[in-house]
Protein backbone atom coordinates (compact mmCIF):
# COMPACT_ATOMS: atom_id res chain seq x y z
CA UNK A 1 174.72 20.11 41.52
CA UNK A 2 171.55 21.72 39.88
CA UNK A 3 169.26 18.45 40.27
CA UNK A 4 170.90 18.19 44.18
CA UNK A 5 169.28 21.77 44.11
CA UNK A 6 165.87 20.36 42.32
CA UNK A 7 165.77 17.85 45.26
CA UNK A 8 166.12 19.92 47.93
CA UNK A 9 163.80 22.41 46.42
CA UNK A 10 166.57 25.35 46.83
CA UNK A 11 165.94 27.60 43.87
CA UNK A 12 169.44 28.24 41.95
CA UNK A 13 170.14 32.04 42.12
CA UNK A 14 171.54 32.79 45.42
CA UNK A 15 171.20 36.93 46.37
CA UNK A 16 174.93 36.85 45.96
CA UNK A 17 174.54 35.68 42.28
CA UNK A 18 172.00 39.08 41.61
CA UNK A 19 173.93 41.51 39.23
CA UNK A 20 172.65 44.09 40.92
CA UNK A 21 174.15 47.84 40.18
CA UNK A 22 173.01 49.61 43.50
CA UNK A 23 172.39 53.00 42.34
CA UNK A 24 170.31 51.27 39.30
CA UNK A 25 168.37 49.64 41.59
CA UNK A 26 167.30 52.32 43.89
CA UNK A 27 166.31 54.69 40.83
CA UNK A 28 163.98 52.02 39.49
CA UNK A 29 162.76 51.28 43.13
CA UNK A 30 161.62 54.91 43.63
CA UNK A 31 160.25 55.55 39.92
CA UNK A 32 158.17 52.20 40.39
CA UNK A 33 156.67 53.39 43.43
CA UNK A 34 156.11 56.97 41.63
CA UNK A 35 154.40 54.80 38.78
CA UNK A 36 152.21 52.96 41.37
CA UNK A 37 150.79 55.94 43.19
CA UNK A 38 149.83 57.75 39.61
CA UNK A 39 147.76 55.01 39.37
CA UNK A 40 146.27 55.13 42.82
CA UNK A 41 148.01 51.40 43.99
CA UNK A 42 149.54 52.90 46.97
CA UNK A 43 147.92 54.88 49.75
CA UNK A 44 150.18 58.41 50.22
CA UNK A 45 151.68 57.68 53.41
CA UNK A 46 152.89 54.69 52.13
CA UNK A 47 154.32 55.85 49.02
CA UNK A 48 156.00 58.62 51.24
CA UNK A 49 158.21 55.91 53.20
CA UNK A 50 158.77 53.46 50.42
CA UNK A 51 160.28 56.47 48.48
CA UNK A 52 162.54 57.31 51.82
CA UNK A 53 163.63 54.07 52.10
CA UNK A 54 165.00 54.02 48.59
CA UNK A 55 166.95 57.24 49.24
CA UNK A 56 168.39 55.71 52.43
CA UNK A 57 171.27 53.81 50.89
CA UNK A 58 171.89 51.98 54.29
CA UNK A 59 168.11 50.81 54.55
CA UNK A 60 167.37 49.20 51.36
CA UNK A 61 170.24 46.47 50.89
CA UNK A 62 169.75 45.03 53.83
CA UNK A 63 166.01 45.15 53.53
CA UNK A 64 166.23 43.48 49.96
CA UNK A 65 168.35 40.91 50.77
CA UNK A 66 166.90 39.89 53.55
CA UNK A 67 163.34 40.26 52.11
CA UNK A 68 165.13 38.04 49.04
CA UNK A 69 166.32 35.37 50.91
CA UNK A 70 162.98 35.24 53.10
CA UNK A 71 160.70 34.58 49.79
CA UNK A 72 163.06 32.59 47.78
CA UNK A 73 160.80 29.37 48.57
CA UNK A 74 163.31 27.15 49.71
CA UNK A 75 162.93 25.01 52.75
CA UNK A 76 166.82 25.94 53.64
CA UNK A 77 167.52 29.18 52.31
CA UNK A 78 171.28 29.33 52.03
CA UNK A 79 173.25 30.69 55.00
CA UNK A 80 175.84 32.08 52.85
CA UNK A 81 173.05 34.97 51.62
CA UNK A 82 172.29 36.46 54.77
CA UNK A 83 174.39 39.16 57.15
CA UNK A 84 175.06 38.30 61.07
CA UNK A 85 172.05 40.35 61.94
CA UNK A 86 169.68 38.61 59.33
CA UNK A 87 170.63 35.00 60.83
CA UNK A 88 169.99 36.10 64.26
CA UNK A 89 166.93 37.78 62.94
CA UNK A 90 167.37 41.21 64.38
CA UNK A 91 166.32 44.52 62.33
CA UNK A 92 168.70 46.51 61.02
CA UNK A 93 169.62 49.58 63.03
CA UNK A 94 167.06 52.96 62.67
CA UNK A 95 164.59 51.00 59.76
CA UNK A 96 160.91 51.05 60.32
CA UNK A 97 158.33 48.71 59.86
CA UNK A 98 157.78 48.19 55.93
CA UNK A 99 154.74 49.69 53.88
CA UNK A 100 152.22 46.73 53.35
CA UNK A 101 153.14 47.59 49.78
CA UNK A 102 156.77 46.79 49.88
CA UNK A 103 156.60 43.81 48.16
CA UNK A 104 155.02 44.78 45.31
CA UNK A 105 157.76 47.43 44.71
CA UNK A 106 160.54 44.75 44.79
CA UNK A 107 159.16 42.44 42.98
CA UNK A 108 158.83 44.82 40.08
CA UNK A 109 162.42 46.68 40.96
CA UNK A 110 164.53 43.56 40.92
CA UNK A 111 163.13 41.88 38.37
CA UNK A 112 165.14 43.67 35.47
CA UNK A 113 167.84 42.55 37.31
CA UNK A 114 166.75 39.13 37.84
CA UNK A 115 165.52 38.15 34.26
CA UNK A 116 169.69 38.37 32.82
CA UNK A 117 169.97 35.24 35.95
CA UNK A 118 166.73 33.47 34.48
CA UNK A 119 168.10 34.00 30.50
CA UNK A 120 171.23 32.23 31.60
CA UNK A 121 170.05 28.99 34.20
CA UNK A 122 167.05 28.30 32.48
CA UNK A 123 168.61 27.14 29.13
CA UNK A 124 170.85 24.69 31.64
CA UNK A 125 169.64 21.23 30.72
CA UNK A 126 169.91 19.91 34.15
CA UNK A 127 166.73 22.28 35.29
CA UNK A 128 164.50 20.34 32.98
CA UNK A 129 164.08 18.04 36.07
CA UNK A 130 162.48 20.62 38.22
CA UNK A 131 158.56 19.54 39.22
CA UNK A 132 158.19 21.91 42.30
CA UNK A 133 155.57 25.13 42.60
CA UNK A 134 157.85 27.63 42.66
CA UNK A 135 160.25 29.21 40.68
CA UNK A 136 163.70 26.97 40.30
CA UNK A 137 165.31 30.39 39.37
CA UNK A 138 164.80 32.75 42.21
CA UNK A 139 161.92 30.37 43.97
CA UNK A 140 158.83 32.65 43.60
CA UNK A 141 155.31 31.68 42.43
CA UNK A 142 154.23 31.26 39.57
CA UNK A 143 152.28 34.52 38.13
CA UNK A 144 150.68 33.01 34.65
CA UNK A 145 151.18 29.50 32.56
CA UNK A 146 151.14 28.50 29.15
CA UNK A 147 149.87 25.56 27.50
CA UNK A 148 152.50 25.04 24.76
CA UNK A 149 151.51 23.22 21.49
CA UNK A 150 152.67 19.43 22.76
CA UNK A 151 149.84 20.54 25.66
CA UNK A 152 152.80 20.95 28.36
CA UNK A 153 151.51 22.93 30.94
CA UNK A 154 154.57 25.96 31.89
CA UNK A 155 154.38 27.76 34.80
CA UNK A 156 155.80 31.39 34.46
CA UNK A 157 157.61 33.08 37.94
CA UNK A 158 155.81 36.34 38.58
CA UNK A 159 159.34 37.84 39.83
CA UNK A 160 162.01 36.85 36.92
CA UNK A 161 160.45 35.19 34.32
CA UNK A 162 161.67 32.12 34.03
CA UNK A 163 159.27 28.84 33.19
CA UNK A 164 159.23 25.64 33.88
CA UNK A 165 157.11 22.26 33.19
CA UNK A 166 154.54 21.61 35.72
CA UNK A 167 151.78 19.07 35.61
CA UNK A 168 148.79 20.43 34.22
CA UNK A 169 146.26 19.34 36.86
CA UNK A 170 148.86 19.98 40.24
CA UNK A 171 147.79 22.87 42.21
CA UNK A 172 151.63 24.54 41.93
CA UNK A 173 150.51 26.30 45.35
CA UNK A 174 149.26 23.32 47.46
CA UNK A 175 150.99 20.56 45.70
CA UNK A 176 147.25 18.90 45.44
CA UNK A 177 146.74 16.50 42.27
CA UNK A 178 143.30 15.37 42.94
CA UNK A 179 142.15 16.08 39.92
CA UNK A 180 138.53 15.84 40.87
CA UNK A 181 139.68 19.25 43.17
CA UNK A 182 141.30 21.32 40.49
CA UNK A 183 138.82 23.16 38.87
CA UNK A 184 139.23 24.92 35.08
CA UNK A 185 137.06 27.13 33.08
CA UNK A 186 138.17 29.19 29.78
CA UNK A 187 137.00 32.21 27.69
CA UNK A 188 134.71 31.53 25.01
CA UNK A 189 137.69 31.52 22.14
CA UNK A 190 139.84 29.33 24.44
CA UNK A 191 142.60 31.23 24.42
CA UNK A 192 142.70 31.79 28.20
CA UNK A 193 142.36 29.15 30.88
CA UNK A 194 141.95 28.93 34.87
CA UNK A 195 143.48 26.09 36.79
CA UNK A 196 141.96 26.55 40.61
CA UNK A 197 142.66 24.86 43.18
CA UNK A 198 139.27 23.83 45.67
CA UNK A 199 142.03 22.71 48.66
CA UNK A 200 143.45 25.60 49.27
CA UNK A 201 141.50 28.11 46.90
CA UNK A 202 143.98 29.81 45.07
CA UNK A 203 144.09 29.86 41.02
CA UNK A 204 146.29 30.66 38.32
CA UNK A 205 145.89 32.04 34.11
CA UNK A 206 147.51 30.28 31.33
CA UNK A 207 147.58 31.05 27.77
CA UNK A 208 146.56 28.54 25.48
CA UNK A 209 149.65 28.50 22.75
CA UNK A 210 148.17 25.08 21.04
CA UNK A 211 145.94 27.19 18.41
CA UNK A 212 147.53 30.60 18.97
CA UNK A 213 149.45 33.14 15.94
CA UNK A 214 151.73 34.13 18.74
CA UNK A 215 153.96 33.12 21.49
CA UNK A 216 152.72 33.84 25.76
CA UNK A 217 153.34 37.76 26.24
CA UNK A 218 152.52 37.65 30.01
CA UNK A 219 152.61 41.63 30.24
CA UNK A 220 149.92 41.46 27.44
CA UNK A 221 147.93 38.10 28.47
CA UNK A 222 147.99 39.21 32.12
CA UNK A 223 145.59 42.24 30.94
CA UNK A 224 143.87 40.56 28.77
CA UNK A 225 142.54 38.25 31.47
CA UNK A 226 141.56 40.36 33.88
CA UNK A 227 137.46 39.36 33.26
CA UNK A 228 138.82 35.47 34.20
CA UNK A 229 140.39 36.81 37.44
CA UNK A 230 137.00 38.33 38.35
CA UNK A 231 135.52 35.15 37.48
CA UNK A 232 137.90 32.92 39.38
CA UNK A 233 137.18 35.97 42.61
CA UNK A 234 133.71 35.51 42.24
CA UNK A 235 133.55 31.84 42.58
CA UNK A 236 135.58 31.92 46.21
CA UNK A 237 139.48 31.60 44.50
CA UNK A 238 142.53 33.89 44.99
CA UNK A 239 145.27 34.77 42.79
């Protein structure tokens, strides 16, 4: 059933699967958003209506499951995960147009929630066949990588977590394996790396774990490499 899933590029956690505890959820949505304008990420307007929305119990389930089932990167999202109104594609009743920061916000609100899902498929051994770009979990893109000591290239979903193997010189964005296109640099230790992509100019990090003390700590690593993501910006490339 899971490599069916792998074929048809259908990531494996359906919005139905999602433990999520509703009131949980909507405290962490409207502390993240208080977290991101501290640090001047959202505009005050914005942070305003993202806050109301997660006060407005009706609003936000709709709005994350639809928003779910819209980025989970299949080519057939499941019909079973959305409402009547979200197959016919009409907005729910009274909501308004979302904050151009919205996304940001969910990714970081569900993803508690999404990580216990990614613990338990990604130790199923039937995943291990999974070569797409995004995430076979919950089907979102891959936020870092890390070059384990065999030299496997991992890609690591930006929304729960979970990894998987992906070919070291594939664009995971593009599917382009040209590798006279890909483009990588590193820091001067070589801990860090940049895979970019010249088709369609997008790039990603990876830690290099074949020398390292330590294991990929992407909350760490992601800081860390903030100089190679000016780098990668400067030469034309987008995360």
């Amino acid at each position: 059933m899971a490599s069916r899933a792998a074929g048809r590029r259908r990531p494996l956690v359906r919005f139905t699967d999602i433990p999520l505890d509703w009131t949980d959820f909507r405290l962490i949505f409207r502390q993240t958003a208080d977290i991101l304008r501290r640090f001047e990420a959202f505009e005050p307007g914005e942070h305003e209506k993202v806050v109301a929305l997660g006060r407005e119990g009706n609003a936000l389930e709709p709005l994350v499951r639809r928003w779910y089932v819209a980025t989970a990167g299949a080519e057939d999202a499941a019909a079973g995960d959305r409402s009547p109104a979200d197959r016919e594609g009409r907005p729910v009743p009274g909501h308004e147009p979302s904050p151009s920061s919205l996304d940001q916000v969910l990714v970081l609100a569900i993803r508690p929630f999404l990580a216990r899902c990614a613990e338990v498929i990604m130790q199923r051994p039937d995943v291990s066949d999974w070569r797409h770009g995004h995430c076979p979990c919950c089907g979102w893109e891959p936020d870092f990588a890390v070059i384990t000591p065999n030299a496997d290239r991992r890609l690591i979903c930006g929304r729960c977590g979970a990894q998987w193997s992906f070919g070291a010189h594939t664009c995971p964005f593009c599917s382009n394996d040209d590798r006279t296109l890909i483009t990588s640099f590193a820091t001067r230790d070589g801990r860090y790396r940049v895979y970019a992509c010249d088709v369609c100019r997008r790039y990603v990090k990876a830690y290099d774990a074949r020398s390292a003390s330590r294991p990929v700590m992407v909350s760490v690593d992601s800081i860390a490499t903030l100089p190679l993501d000016a780098a990668a910006i400067q030469k034309g490339y987008v995360g």
